[in-house]
Protein backbone atom coordinates (compact mmCIF):
# COMPACT_ATOMS: atom_id res chain seq x y z
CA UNK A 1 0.00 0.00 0.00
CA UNK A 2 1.13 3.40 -0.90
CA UNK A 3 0.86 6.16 2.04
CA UNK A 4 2.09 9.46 1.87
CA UNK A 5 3.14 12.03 -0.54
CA UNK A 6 5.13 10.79 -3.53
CA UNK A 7 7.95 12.09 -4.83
CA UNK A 8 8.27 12.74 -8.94
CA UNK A 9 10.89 9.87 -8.48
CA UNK A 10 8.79 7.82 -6.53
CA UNK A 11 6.06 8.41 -8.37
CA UNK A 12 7.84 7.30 -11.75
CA UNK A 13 9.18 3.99 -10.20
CA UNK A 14 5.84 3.01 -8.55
CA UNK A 15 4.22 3.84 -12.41
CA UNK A 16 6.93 1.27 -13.66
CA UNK A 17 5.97 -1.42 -11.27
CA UNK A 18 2.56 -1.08 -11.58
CA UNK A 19 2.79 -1.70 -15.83
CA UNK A 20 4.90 -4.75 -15.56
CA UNK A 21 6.99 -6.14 -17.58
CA UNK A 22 6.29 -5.08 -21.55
CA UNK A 23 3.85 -7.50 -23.97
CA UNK A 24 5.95 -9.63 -25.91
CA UNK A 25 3.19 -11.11 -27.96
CA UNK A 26 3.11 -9.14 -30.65
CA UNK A 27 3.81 -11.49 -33.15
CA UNK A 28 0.38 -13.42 -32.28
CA UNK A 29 -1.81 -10.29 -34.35
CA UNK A 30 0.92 -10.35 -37.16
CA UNK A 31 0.02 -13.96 -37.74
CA UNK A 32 -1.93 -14.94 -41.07
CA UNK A 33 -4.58 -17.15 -39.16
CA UNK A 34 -8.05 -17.24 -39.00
CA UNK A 35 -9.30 -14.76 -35.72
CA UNK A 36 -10.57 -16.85 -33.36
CA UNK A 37 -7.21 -18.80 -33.69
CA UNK A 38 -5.73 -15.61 -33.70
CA UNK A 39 -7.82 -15.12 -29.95
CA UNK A 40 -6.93 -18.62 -28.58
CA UNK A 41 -3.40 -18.20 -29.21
CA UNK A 42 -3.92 -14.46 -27.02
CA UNK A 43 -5.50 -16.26 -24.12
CA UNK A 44 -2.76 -18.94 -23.71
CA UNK A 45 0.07 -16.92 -23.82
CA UNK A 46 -1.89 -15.04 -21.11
CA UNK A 47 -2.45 -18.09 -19.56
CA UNK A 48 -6.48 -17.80 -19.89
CA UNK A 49 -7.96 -20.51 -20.96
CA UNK A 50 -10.37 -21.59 -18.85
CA UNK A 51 -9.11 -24.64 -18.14
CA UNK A 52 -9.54 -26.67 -14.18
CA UNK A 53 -6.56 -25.85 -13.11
CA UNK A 54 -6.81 -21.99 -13.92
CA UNK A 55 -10.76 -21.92 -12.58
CA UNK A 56 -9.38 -22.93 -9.65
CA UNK A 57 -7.04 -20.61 -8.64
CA UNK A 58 -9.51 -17.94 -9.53
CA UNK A 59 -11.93 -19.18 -6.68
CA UNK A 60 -13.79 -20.61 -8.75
CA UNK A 61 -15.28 -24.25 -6.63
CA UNK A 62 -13.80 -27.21 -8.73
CA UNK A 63 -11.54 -29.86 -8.50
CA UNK A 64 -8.98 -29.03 -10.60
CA UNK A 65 -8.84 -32.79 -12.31
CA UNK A 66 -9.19 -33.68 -16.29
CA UNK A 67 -12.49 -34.85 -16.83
CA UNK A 68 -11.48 -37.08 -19.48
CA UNK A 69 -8.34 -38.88 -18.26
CA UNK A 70 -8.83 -37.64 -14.61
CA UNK A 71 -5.33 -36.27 -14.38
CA UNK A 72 -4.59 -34.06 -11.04
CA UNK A 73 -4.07 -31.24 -12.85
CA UNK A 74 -5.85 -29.69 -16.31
CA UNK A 75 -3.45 -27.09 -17.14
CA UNK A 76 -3.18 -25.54 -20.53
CA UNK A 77 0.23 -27.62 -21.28
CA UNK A 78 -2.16 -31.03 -20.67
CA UNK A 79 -4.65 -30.22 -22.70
CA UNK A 80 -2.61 -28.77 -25.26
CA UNK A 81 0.03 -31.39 -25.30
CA UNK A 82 0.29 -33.88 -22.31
CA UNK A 83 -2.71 -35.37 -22.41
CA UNK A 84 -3.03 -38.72 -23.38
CA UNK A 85 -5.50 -37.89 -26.08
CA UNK A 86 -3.07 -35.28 -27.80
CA UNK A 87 -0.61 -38.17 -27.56
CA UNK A 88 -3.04 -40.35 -29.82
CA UNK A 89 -4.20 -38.12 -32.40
CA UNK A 90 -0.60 -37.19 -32.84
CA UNK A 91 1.13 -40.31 -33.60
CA UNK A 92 -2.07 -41.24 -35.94
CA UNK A 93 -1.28 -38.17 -38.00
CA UNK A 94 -0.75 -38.52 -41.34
CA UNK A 95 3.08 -38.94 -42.47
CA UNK A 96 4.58 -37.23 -45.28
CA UNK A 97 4.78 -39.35 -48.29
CA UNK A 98 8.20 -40.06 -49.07
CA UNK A 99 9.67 -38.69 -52.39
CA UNK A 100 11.18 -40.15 -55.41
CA UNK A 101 12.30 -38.48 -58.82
CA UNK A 102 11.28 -40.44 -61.46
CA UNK A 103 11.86 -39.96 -65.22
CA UNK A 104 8.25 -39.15 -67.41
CA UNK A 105 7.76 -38.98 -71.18
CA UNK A 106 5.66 -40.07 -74.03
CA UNK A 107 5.39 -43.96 -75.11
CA UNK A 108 4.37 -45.76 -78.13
CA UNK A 109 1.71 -47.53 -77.46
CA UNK A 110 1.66 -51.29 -78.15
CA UNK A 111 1.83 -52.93 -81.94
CA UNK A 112 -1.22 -53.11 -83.81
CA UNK A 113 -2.64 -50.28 -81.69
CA UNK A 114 -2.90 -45.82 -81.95
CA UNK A 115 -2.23 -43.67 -78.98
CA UNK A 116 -4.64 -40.47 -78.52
CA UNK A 117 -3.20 -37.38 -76.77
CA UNK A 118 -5.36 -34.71 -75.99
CA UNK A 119 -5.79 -31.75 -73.16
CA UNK A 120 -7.47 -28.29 -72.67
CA UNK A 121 -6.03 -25.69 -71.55
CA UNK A 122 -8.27 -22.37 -69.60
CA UNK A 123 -6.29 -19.14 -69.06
CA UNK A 124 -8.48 -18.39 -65.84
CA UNK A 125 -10.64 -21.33 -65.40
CA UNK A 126 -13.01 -19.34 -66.24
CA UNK A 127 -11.22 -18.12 -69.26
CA UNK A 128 -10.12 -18.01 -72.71
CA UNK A 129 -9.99 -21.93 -73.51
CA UNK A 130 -8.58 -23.80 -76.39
CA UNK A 131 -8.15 -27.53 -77.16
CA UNK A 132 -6.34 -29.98 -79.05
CA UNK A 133 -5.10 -33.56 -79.54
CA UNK A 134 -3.02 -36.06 -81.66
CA UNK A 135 -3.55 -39.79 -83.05
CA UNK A 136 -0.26 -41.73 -83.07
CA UNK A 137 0.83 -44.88 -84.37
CA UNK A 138 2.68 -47.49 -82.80
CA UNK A 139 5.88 -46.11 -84.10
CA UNK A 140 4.94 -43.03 -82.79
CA UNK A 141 4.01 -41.30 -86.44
CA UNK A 142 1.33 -38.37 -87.24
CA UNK A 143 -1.73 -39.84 -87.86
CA UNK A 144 -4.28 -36.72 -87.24
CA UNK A 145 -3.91 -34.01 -85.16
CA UNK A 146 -5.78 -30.93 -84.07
CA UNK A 147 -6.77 -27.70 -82.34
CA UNK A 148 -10.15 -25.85 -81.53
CA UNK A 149 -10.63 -22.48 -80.36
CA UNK A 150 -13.06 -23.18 -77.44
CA UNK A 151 -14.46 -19.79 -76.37
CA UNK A 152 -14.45 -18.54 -72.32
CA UNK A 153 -15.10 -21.75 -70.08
CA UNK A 154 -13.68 -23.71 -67.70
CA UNK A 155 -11.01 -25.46 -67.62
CA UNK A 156 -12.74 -29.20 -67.33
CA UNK A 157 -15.54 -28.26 -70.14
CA UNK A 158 -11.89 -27.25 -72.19
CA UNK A 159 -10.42 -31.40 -71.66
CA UNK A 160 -14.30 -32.63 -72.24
CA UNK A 161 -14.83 -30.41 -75.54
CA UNK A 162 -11.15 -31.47 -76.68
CA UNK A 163 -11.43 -35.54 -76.02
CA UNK A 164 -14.96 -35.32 -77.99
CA UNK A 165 -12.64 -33.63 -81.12
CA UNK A 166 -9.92 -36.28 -81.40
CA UNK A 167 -12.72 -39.43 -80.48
CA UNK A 168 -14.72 -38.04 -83.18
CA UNK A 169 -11.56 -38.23 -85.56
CA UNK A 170 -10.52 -41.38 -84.26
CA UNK A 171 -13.92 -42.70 -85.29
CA UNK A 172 -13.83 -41.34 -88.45
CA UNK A 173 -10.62 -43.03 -89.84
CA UNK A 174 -11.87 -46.15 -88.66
CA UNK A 175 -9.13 -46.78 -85.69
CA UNK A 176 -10.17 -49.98 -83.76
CA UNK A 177 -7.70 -50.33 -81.05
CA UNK A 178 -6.92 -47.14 -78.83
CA UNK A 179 -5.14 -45.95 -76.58
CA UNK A 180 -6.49 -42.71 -74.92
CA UNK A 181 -3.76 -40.75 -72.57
CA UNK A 182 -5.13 -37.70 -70.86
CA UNK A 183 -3.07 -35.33 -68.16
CA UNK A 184 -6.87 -34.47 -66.57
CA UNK A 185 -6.87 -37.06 -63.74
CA UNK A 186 -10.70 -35.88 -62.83
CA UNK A 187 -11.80 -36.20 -66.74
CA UNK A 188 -10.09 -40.12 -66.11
CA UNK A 189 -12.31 -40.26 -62.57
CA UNK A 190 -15.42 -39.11 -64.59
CA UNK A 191 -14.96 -42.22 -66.97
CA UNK A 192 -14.07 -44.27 -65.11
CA UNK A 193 -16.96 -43.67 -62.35
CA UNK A 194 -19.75 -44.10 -64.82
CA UNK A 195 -22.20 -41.56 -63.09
CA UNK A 196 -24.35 -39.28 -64.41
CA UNK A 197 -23.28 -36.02 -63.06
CA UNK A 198 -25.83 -33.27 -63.14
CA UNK A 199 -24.08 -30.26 -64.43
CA UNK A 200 -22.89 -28.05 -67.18
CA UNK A 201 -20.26 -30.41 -68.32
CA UNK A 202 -23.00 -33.59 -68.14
CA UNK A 203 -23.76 -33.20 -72.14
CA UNK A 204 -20.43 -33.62 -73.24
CA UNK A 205 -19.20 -36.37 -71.00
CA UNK A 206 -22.19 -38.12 -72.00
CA UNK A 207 -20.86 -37.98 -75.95
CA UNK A 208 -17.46 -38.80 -75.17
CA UNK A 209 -19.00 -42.13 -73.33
CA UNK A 210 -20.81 -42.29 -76.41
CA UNK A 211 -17.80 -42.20 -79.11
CA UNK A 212 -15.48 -44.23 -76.77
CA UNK A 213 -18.31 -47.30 -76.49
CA UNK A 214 -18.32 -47.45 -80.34
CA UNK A 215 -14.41 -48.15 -80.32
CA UNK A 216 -14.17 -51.89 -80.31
CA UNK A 217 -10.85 -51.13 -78.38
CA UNK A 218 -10.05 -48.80 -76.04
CA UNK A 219 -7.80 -47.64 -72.69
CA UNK A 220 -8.15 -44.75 -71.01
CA UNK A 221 -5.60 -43.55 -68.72
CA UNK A 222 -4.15 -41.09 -66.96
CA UNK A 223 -0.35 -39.66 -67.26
CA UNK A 224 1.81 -36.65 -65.87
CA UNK A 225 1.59 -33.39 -68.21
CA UNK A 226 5.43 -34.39 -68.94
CA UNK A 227 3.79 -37.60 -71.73
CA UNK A 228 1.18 -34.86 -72.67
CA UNK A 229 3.61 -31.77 -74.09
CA UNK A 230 2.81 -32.01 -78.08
CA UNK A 231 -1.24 -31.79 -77.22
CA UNK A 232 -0.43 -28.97 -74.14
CA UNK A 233 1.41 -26.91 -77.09
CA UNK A 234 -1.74 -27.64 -79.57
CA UNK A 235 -4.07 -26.54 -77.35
CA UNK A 236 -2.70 -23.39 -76.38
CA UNK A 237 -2.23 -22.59 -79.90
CA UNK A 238 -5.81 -23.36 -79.94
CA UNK A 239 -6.80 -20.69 -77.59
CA UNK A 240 -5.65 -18.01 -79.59
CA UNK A 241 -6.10 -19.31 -83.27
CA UNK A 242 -8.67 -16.91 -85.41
CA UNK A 243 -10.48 -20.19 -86.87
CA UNK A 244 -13.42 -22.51 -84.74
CA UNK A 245 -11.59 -25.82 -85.60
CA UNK A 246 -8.50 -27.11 -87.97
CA UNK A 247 -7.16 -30.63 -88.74
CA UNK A 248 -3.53 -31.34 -89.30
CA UNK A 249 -2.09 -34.20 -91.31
CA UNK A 250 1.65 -33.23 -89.73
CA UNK A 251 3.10 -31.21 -87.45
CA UNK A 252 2.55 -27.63 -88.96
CA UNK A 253 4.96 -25.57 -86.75
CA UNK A 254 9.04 -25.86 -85.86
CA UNK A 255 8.46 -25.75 -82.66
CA UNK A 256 5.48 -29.25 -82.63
CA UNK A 257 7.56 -30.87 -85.21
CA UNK A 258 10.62 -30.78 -82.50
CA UNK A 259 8.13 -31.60 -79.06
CA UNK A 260 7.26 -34.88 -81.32
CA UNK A 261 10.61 -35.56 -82.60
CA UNK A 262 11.17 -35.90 -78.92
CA UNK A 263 8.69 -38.35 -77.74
CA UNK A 264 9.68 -40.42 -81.10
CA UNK A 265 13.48 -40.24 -79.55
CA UNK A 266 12.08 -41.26 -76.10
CA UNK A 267 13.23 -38.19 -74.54
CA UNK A 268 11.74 -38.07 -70.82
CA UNK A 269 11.62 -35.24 -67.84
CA UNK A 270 12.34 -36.07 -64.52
CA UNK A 271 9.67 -35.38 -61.99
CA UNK A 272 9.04 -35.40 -58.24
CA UNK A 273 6.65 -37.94 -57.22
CA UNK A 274 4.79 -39.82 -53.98
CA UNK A 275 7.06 -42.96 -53.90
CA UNK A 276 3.53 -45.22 -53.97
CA UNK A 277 3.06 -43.35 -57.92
CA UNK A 278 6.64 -44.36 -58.79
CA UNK A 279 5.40 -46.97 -61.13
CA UNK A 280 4.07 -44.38 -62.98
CA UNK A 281 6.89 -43.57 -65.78
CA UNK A 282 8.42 -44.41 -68.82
């Protein structure tokens, strides 16, 4: 208790007592967090949660014990990290996947059989889209290509609209056995779930069911955008081409003629993959 007069000195030191020592959390409101995380994290580094332990020695009547593991004391360390239940639901936390590098590229597809490429592409899903696709042989030679100037859309009504193109054209020159690569794993999911989905994108998923059923033929899988460059190049070119849709009978530009003089040559990239996906390469 303070009695008497105060001196300007006194008065200064008893001000400095009485504001304690300074607020080092600053860092808690410079945080990029959602603000009630923001709040919780405030409260225990005041040591405020309202937690048994800290009830208690505010008077409040209670015993002070966990109610779920009935340890002595529920302080904000147990329940934050002591407690047996922490303990659990961290060791059944997911692991990282472990990493391996392994080397992608374009493949010929088996003897006797044509490979389809295609892919969309959607400069800002929505966006300017454009599409386009090639037919290979088994030696890996131009059989058809393409690329269609799509519009604005999305980016999975882009893939759709450019797998209907090169089916279509793969129907129309009578191929029988295909093989149908696509770098859109959810276009691959929508096959292969055979549901109905109600949406925009329902009417051309439909046809592209449609065109692949009349194939005697056919494999549909998915593969990294690394096996997909000659059809990413086509359909960007598509995106910005003045006419709806062309048809090429060989690789029209330098720069195509030397993206498929690679995959012919087996070049591959390397890429960074989930160890369980390594099978996944050339």
């Amino acid at each position: 208790m303070i009695q008497g007069p105060l001196s300007l000195r006194e008065n200064s030191l008893t001000m400095e007592e009485l504001r304690g020592a300074p607020f080092t959390g600053q860092w808690i409101w410079k945080l990029d967090i959602l603000p009630k995380i923001t709040m919780f994290l405030w409260l225990c580094f005041y040591n405020s949660v309202p937690v048994k332990s800290i009830l208690a020695a505010s008077g409040i009547d209670c015993d002070g014990k966990c109610p779920i593991c009935r340890s002595p004391d529920e302080s904000i360390a147990h329940l934050l990290h002591d407690s047996r239940e922490y303990q659990f639901c961290v060791s059944k936390a997911k692991k990282a996947a472990a990493k391996v590098v392994i080397p992608v590229g374009w493949s010929q597809p088996r003897e006797g059989w044509f490979k389809l490429n295609s892919d969309g592409a959607s400069f800002g899903n929505p966006g300017k889209a454009g599409g386009g696709g090639i037919i290979r042989g088994s030696q890996g030679t131009w059989v058809k290509g393409y690329a269609r100037s799509i519009g604005f859309t999305s980016s999975i009504i882009a893939e759709l609209w450019a797998l209907r193109d090169e089916l279509r054209l793969a129907n129309h020159i009578g191929i029988r056995q295909l093989e149908v690569e696509l770098d859109a794993k959810v276009i691959v999911g929508l096959h292969n779930s055979k549901k109905n989905p109600n949406s925009a994108y329902a009417p051309l998923l439909s046809d592209c069911r449609y065109l692949l059923d009349k194939l005697p033929q056919v494999r549909v899988v998915h593969v990294f955008r690394e096996a997909n460059k000659c059809t990413d190049w086509l359909a960007k070119w598509g995106s910005s081409m003045r006419e709806d849709f062309a048809v090429f009978d060989f690789p029209f530009a330098a720069e195509l003629e030397t993206l498929v003089a690679k995959d012919i040559n087996g070049l591959y990239y390397c890429r960074l993959v989930a160890a369980s996906m390594a099978s996944v390469a050339v």
